[in-house]
C-alpha atoms as a PDB file:
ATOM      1  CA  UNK A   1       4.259  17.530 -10.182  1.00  0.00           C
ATOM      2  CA  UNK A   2       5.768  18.702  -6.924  1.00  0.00           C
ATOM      3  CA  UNK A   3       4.460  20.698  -3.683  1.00  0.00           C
ATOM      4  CA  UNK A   4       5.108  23.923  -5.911  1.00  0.00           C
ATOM      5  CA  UNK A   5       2.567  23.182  -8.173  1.00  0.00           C
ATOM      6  CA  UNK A   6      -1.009  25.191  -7.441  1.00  0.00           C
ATOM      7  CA  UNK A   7      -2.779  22.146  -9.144  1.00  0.00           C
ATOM      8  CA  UNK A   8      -1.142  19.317  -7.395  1.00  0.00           C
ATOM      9  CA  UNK A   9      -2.711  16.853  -4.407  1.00  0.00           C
ATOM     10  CA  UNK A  10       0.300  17.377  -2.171  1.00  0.00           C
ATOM     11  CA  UNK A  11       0.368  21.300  -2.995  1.00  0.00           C
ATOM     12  CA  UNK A  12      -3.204  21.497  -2.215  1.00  0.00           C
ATOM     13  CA  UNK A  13      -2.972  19.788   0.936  1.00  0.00           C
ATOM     14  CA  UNK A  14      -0.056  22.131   2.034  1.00  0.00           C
ATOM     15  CA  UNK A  15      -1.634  25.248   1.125  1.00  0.00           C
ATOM     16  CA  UNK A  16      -5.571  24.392   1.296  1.00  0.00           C
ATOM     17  CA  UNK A  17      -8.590  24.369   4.104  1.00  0.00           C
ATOM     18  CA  UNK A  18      -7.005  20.623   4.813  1.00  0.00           C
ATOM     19  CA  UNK A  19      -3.543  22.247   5.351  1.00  0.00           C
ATOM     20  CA  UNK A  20      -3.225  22.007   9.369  1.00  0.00           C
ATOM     21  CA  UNK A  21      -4.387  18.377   9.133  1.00  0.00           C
ATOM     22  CA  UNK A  22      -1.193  17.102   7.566  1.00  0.00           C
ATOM     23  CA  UNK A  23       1.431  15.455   9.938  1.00  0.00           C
ATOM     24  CA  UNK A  24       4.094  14.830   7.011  1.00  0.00           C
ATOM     25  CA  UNK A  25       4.899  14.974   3.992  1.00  0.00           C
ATOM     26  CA  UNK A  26       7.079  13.250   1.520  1.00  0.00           C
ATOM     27  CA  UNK A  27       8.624  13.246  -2.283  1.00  0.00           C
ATOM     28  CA  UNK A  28       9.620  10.482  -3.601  1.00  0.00           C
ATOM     29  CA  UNK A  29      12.289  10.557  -6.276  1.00  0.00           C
ATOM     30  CA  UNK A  30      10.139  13.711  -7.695  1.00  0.00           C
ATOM     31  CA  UNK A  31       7.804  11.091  -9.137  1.00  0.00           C
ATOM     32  CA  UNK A  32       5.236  10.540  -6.179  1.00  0.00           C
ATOM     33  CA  UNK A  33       4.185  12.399  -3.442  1.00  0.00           C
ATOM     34  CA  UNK A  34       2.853  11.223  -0.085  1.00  0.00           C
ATOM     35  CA  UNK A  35       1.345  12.551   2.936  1.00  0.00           C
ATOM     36  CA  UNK A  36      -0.020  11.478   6.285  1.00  0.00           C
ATOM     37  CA  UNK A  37      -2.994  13.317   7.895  1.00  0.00           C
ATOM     38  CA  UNK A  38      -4.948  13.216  10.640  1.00  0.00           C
ATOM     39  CA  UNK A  39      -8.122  14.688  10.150  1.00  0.00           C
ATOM     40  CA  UNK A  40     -11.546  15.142  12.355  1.00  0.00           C
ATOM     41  CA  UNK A  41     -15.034  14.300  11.738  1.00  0.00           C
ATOM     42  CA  UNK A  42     -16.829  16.047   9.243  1.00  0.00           C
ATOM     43  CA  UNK A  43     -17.084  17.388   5.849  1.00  0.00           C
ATOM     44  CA  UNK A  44     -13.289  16.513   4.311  1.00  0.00           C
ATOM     45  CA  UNK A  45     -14.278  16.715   0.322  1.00  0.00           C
ATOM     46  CA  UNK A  46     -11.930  18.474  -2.111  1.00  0.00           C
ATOM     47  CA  UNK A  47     -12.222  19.708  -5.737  1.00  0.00           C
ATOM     48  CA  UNK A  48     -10.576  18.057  -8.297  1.00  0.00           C
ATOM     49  CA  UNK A  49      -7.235  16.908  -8.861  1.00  0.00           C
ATOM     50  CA  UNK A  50      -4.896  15.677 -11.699  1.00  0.00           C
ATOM     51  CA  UNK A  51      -3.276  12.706  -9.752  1.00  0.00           C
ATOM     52  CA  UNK A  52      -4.247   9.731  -9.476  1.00  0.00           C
ATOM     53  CA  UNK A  53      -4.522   9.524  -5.284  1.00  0.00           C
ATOM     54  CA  UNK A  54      -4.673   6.130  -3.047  1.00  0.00           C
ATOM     55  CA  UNK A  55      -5.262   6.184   0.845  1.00  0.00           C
ATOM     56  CA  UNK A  56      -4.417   3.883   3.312  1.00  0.00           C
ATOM     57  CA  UNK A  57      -6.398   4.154   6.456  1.00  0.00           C
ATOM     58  CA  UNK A  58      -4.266   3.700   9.145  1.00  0.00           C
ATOM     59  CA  UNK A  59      -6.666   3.193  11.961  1.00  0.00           C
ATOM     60  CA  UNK A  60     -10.030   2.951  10.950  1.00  0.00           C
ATOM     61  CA  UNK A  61     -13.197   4.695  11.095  1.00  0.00           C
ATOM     62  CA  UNK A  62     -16.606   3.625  12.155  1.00  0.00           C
ATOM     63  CA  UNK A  63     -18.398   4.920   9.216  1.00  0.00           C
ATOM     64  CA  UNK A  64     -17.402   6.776   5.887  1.00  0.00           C
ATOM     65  CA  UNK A  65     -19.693   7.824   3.168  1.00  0.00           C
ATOM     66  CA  UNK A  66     -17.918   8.885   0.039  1.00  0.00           C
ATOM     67  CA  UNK A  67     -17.565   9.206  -3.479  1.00  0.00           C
ATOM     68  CA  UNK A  68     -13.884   9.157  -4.710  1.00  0.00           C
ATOM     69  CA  UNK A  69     -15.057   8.915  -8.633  1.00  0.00           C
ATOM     70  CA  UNK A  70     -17.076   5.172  -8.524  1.00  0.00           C
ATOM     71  CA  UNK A  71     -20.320   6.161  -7.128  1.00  0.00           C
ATOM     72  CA  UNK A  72     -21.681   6.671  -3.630  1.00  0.00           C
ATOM     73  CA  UNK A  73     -20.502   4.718  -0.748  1.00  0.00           C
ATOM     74  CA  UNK A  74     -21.315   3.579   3.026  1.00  0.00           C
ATOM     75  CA  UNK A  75     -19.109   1.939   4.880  1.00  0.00           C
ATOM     76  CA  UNK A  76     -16.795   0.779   8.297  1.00  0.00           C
ATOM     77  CA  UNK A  77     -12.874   0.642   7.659  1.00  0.00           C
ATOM     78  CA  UNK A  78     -10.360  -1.043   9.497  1.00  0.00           C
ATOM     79  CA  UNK A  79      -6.761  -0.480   9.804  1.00  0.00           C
ATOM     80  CA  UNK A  80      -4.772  -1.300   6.781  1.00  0.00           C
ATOM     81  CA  UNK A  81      -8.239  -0.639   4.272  1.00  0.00           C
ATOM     82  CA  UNK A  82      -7.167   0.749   1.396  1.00  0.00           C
ATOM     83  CA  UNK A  83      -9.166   2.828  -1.685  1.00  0.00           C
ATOM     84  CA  UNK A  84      -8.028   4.932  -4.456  1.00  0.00           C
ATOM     85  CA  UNK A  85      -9.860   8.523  -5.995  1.00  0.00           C
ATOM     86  CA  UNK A  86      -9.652   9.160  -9.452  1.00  0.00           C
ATOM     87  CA  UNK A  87      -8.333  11.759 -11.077  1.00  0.00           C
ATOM     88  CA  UNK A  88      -9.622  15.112 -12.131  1.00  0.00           C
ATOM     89  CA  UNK A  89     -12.790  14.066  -9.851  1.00  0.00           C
ATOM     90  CA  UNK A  90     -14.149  16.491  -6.990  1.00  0.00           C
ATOM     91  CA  UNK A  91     -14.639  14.377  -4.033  1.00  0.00           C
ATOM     92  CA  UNK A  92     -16.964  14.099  -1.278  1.00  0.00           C
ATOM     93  CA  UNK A  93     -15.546  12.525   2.224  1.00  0.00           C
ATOM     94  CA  UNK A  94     -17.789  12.225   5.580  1.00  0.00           C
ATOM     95  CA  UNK A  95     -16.408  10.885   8.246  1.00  0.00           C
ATOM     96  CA  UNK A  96     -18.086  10.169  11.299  1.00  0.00           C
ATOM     97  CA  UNK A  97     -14.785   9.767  13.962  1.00  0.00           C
ATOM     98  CA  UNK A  98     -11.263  11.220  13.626  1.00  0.00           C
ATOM     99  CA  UNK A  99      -9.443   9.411  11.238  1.00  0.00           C
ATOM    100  CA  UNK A 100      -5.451   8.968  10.025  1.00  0.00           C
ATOM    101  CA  UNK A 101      -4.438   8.293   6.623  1.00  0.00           C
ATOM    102  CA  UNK A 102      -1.512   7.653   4.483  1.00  0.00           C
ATOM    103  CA  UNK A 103      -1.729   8.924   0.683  1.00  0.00           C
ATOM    104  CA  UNK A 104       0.573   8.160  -2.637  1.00  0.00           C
ATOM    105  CA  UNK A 105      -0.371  10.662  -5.251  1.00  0.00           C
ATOM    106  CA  UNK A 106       0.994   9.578  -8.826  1.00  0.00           C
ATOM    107  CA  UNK A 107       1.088  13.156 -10.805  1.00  0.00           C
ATOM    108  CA  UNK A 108      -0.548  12.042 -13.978  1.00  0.00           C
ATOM    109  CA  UNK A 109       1.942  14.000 -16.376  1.00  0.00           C
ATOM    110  CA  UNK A 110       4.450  12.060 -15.064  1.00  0.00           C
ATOM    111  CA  UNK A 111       3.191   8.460 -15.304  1.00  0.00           C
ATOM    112  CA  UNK A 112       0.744   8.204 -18.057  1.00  0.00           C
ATOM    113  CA  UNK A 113       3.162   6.996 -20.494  1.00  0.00           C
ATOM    114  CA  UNK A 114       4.346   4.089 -18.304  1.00  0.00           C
ATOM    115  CA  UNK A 115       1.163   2.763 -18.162  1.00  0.00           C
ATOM    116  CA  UNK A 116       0.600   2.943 -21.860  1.00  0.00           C
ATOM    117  CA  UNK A 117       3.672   1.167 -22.293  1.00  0.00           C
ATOM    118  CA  UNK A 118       3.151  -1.826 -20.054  1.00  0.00           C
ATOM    119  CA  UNK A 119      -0.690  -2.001 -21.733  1.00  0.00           C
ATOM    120  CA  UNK A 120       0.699  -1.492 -24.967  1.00  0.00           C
ATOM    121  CA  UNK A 121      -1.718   1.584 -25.421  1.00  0.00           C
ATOM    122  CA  UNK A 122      -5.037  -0.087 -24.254  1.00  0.00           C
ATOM    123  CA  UNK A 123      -4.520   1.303 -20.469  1.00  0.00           C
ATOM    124  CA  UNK A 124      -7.425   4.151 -19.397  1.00  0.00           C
ATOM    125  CA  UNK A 125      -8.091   5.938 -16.513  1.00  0.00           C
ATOM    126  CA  UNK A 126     -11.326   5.527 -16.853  1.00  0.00           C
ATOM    127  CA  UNK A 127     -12.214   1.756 -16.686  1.00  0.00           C
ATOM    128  CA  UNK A 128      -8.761   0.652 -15.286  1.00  0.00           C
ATOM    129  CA  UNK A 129      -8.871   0.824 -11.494  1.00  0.00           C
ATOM    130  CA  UNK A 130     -12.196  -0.022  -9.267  1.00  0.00           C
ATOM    131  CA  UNK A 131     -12.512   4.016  -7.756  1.00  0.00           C
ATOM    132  CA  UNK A 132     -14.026   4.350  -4.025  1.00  0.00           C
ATOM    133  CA  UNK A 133     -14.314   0.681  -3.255  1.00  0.00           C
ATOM    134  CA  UNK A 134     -12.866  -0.390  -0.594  1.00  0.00           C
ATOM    135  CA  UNK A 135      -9.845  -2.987  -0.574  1.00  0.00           C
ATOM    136  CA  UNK A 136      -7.475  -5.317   1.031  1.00  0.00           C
ATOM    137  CA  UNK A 137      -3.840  -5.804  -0.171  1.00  0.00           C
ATOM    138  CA  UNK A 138      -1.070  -7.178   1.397  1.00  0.00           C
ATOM    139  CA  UNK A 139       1.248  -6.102  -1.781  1.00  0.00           C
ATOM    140  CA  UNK A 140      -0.127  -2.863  -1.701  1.00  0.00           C
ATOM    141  CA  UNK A 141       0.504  -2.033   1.693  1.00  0.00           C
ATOM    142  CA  UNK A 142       4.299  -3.376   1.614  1.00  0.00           C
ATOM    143  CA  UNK A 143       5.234  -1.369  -1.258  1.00  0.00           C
ATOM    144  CA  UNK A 144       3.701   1.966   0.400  1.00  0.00           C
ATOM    145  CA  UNK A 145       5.607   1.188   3.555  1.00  0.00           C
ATOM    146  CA  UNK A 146       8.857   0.513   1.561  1.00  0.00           C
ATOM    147  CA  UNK A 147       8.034   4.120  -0.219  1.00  0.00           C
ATOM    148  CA  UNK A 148       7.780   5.949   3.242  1.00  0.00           C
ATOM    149  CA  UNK A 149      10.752   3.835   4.180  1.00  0.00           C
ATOM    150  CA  UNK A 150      12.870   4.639   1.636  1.00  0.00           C
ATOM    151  CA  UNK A 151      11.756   8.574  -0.110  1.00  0.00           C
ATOM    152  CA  UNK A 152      14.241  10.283   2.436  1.00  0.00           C
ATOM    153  CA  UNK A 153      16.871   9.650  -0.455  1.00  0.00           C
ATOM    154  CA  UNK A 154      17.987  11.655  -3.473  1.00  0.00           C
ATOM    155  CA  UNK A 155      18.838  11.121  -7.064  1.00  0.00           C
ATOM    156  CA  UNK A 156      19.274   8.303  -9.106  1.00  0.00           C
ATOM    157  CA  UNK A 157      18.588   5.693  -6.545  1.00  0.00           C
ATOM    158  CA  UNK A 158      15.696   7.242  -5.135  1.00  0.00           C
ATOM    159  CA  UNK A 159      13.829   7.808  -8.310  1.00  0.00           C
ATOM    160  CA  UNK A 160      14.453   4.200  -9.297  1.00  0.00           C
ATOM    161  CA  UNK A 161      13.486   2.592  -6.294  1.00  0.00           C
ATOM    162  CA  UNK A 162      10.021   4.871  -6.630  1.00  0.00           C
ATOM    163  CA  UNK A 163       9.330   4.175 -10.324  1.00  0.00           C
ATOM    164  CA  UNK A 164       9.446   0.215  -9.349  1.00  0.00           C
ATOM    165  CA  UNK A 165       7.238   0.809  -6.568  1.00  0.00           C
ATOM    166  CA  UNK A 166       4.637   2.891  -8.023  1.00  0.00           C
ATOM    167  CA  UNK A 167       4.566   0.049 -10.676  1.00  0.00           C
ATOM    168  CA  UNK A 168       4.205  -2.426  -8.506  1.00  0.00           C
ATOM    169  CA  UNK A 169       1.154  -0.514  -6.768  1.00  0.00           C
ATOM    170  CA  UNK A 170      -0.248   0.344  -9.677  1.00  0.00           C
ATOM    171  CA  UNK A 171       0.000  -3.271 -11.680  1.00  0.00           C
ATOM    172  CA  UNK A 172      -1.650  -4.348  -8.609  1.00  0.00           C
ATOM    173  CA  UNK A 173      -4.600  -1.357  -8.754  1.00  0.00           C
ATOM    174  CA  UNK A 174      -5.405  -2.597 -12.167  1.00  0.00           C
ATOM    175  CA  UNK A 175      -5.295  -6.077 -11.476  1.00  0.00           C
ATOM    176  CA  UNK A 176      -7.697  -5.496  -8.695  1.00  0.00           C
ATOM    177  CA  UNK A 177      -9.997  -3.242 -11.142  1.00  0.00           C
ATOM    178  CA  UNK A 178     -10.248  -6.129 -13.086  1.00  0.00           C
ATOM    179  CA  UNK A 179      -7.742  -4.740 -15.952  1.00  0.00           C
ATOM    180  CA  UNK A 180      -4.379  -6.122 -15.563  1.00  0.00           C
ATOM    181  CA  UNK A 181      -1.616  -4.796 -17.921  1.00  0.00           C
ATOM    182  CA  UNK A 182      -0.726  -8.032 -18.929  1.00  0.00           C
ATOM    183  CA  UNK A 183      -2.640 -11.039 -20.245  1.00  0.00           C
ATOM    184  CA  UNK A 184      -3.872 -13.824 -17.619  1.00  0.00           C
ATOM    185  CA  UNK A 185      -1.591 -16.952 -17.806  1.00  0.00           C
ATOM    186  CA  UNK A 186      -3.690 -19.205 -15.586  1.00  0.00           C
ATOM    187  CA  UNK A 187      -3.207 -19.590 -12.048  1.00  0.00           C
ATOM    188  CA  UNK A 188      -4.742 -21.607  -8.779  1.00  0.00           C
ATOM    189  CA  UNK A 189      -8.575 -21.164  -8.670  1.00  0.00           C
ATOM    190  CA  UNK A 190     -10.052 -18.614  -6.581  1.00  0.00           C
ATOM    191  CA  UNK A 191     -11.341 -20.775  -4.027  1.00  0.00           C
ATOM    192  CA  UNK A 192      -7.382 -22.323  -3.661  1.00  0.00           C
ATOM    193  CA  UNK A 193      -5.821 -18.800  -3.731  1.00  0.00           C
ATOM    194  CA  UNK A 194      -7.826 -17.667  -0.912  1.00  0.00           C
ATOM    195  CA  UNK A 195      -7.516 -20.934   1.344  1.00  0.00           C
ATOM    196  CA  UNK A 196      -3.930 -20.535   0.805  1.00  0.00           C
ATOM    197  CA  UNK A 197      -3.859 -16.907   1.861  1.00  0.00           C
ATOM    198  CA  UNK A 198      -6.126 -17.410   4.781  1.00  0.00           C
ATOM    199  CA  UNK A 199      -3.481 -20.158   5.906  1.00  0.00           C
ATOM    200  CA  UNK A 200      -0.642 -17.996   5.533  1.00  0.00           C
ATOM    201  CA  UNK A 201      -2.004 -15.091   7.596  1.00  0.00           C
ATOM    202  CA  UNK A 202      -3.648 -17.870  10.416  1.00  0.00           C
ATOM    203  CA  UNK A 203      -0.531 -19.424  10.907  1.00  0.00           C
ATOM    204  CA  UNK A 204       2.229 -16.522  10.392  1.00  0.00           C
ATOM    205  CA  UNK A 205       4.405 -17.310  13.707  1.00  0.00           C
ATOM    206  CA  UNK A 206       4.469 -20.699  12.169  1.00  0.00           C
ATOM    207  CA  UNK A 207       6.630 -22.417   9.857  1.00  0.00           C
ATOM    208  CA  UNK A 208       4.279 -23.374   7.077  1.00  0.00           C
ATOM    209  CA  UNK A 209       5.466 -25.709   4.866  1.00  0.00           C
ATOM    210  CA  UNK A 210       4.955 -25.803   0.986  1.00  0.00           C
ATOM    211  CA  UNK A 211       3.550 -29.539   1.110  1.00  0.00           C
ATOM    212  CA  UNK A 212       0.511 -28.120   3.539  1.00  0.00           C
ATOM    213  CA  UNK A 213      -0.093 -25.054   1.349  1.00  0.00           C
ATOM    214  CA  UNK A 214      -0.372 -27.562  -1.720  1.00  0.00           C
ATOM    215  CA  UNK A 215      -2.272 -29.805   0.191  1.00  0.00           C
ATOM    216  CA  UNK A 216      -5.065 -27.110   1.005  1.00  0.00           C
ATOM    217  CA  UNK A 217      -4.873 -26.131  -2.984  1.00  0.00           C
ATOM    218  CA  UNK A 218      -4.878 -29.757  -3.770  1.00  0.00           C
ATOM    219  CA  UNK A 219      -1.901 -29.797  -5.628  1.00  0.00           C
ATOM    220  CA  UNK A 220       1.423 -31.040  -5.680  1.00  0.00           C
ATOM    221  CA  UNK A 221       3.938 -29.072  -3.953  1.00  0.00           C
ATOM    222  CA  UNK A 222       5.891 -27.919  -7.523  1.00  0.00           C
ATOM    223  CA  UNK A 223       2.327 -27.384  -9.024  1.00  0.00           C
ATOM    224  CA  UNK A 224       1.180 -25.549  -6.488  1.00  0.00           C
ATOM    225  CA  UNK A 225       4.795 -23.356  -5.996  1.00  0.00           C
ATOM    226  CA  UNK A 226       4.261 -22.612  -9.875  1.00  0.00           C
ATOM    227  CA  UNK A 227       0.668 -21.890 -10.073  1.00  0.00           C
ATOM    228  CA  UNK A 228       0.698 -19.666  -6.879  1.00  0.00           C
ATOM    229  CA  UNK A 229       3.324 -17.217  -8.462  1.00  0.00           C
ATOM    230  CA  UNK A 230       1.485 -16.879 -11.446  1.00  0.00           C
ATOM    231  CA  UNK A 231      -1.708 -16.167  -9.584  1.00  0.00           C
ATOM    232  CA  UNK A 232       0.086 -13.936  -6.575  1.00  0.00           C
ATOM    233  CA  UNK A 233       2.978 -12.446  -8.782  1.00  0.00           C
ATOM    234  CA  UNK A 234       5.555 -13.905  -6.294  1.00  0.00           C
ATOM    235  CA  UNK A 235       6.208 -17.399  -5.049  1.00  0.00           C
ATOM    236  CA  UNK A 236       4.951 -18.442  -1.932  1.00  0.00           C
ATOM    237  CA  UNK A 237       7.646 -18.479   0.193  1.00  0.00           C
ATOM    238  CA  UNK A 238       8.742 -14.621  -0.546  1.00  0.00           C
ATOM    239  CA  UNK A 239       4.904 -13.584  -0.117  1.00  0.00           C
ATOM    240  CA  UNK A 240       5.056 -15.131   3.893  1.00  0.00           C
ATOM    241  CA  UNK A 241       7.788 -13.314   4.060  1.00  0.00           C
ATOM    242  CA  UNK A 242       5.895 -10.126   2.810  1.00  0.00           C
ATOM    243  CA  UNK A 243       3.150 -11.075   5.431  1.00  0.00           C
ATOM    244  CA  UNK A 244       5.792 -11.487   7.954  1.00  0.00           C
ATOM    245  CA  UNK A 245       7.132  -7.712   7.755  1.00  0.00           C
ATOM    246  CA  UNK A 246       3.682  -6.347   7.321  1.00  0.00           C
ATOM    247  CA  UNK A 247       2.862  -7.649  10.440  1.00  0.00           C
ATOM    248  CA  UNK A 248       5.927  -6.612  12.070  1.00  0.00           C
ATOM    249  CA  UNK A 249       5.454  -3.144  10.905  1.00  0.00           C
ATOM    250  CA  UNK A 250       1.981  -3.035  12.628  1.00  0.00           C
ATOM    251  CA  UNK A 251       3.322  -4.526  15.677  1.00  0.00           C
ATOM    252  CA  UNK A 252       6.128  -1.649  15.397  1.00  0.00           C
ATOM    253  CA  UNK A 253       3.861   0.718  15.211  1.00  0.00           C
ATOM    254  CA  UNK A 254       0.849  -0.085  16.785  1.00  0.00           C
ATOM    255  CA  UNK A 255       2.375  -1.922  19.940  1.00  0.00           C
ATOM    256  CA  UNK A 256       5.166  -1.047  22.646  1.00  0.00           C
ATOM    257  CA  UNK A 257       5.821  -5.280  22.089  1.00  0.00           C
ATOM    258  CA  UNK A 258       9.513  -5.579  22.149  1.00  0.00           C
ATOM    259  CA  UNK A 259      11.257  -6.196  19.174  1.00  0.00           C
ATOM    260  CA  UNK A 260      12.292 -10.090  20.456  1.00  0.00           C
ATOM    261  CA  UNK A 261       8.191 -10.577  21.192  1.00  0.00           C
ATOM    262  CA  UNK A 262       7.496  -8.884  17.814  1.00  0.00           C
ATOM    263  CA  UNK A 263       9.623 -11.803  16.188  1.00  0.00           C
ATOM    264  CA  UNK A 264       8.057 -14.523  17.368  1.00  0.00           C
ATOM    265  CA  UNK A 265       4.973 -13.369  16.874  1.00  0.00           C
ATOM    266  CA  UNK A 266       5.493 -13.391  13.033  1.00  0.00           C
ATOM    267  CA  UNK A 267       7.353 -16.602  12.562  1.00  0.00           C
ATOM    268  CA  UNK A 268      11.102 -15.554  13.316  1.00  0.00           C
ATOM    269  CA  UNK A 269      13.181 -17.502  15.963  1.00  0.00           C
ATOM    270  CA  UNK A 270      15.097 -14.289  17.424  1.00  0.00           C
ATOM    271  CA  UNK A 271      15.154 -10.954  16.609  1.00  0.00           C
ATOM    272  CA  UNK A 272      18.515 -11.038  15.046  1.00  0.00           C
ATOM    273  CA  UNK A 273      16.852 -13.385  12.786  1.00  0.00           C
ATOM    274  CA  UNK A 274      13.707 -10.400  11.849  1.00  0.00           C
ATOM    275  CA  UNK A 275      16.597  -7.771  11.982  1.00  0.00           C
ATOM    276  CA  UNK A 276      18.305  -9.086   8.854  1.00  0.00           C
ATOM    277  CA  UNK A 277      14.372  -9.953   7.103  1.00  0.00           C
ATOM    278  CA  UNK A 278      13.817  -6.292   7.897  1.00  0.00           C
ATOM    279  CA  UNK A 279      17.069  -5.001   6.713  1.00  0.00           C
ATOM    280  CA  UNK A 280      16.701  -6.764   3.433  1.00  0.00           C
ATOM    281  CA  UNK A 281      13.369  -5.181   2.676  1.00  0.00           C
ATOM    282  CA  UNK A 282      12.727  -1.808   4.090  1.00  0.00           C
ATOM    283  CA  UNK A 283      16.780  -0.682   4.453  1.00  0.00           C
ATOM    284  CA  UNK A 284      16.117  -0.173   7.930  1.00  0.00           C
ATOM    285  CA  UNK A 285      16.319  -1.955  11.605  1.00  0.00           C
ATOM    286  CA  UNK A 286      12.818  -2.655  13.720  1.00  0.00           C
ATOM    287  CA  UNK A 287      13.994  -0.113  16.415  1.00  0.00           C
ATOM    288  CA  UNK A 288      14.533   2.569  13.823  1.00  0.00           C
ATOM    289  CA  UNK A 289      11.009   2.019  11.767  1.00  0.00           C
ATOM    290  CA  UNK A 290       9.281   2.423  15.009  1.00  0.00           C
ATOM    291  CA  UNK A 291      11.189   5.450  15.461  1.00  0.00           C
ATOM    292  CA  UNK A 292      10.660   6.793  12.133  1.00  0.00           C
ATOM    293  CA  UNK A 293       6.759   5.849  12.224  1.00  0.00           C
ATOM    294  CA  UNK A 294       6.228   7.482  15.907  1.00  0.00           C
ATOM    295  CA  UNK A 295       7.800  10.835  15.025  1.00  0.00           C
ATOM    296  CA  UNK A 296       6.820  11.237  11.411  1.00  0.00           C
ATOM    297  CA  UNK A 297       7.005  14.915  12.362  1.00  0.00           C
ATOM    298  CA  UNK A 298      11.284  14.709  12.770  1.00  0.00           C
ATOM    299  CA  UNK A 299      11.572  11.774  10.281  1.00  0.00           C
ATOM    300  CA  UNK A 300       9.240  12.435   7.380  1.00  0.00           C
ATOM    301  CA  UNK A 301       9.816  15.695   6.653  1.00  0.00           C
ATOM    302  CA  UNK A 302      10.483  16.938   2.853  1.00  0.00           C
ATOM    303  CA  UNK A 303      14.189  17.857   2.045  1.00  0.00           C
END
């Protein structure tokens, strides 16, 4: 669906009561649409929607209570929290303090039948993703920055690169709701999956080697390599590196840090060095992301 449809979350947003809280808007590849908003305190529910809708809250807010299809909630965010509202589902949103967020709508219509595909006609809305709670995910966030990155393009390119995102997000969703669209082929145990995590994000302007991850997991280095990327999805070395831009992207954003600070801080020896990282995964040089992300007004508009 696209901003011309009545029905649509992005439509609704541009032509609704919520309408003078967006600060951009974006379509990516005609197969997702995303906005940013900054909205007050108060009452910000909506009626119900056919996409499937998940929010990143970019700043935080001291207390929410909602109900985004899962039940009742009461909670503190922080920057980076994620959730996700099911579809077709009128939702109720208090929010005590002014709050930004970042939203991905996937237009139903448009994506059931890759879902029934990759669960081989087992997936449903209904039981597959954990609605209202919420969530932490570094894999999550890095493909939603990529999309915001990347949507400005047209065509062929651009609706790939969005399809491969949005299944990335949403193989992730389920996996998180407990549902994943493929069966489990083993993995590190919990407990070593998040000591090795925790490690990774404690020490991210190190250089971590693989023998101390697999140490902390009690493993051997290749054991440990192998069993991490069936646990994580990738191996270790390219999720530090996912860590690494995620962090530089806050920094970008969040920080006036110059961009040689910004690279050590996550790990990199120059910032030649997290120009090329950054290149590589979100098309873009540091200097221009901050740019892009600090006037999403000029550089996030719809073509």
């Amino acid at each position: 669906m696209s901003l011309h449809d009545q029905s649509s979350f992005a439509r609704w947003h541009a032509t609704g009561r919520h309408a003078s809280y967006v600060r951009a808007r974006k379509s990516s590849g005609g197969l997702l649409d995303l906005l940013e908003v900054a909205r007050p305190p108060g009452d910000m529910s909506r009626p119900a929607l056919p996409d499937l809708v998940l929010m990143e809250d970019l700043r935080g807010c001291r207390r929410v209570r909602a109900d985004l299809g899962g039940g009742l909630f009461d909670a503190s965010t922080r920057p980076g929290a994620l959730a996700i509202a099911a579809p077709n589902f009128a939702t109720s949103v208090h929010n005590d303090a002014p709050h930004r967020l970042r939203s991905l709508a996937f237009p139903l219509a448009k994506w059931r039948h890759v879902l029934d595909e990759g669960a081989e006609g087992r997936f449903s809305f209904e039981t597959s993703f954990a609605y209202g709670k919420v969530f932490d995910s570094p894999t999550i966030r890095s493909a939603l920055r990529n999309l915001w990155a990347l949507c400005e393009d047209e065509g062929a390119p651009s609706r790939l690169l969005a399809q491969a995102a949005g299944c990335e997000i949403l193989a992730e969703l389920c996996r998180l709701g407990g549902a994943p669209l493929a069966p489990a082929r083993g993995g590190l145990a919990p407990w070593a999956e998040r000591r090795a995590l925790e490690l990774m994000r404690a020490r991210l302007s190190e250089d971590i080697s693989l023998d101390e991850l697999a140490a902390e997991a009690r493993l051997s280095p290749y054991h440990f390599a192998r069993m991490f990327k069936q646990s994580v999805g990738v191996p270790p070395r390219v999720h530090l590196t996912r860590l690494r831009v995620e962090k530089a992207c806050e920094l970008l954003e969040r920080t006036d840090l110059p961009v040689s600070q910004i690279a050590l801080e996550v790990g990199y020896s120059a910032n030649q060095v997290l120009a090329r990282v950054f290149l590589k995964h979100m098309r873009m040089s540091p200097s221009d992301y901050r740019r892009s992300v600090r006037d999403p007004l000029r550089h996030g508009r719809l073509r």
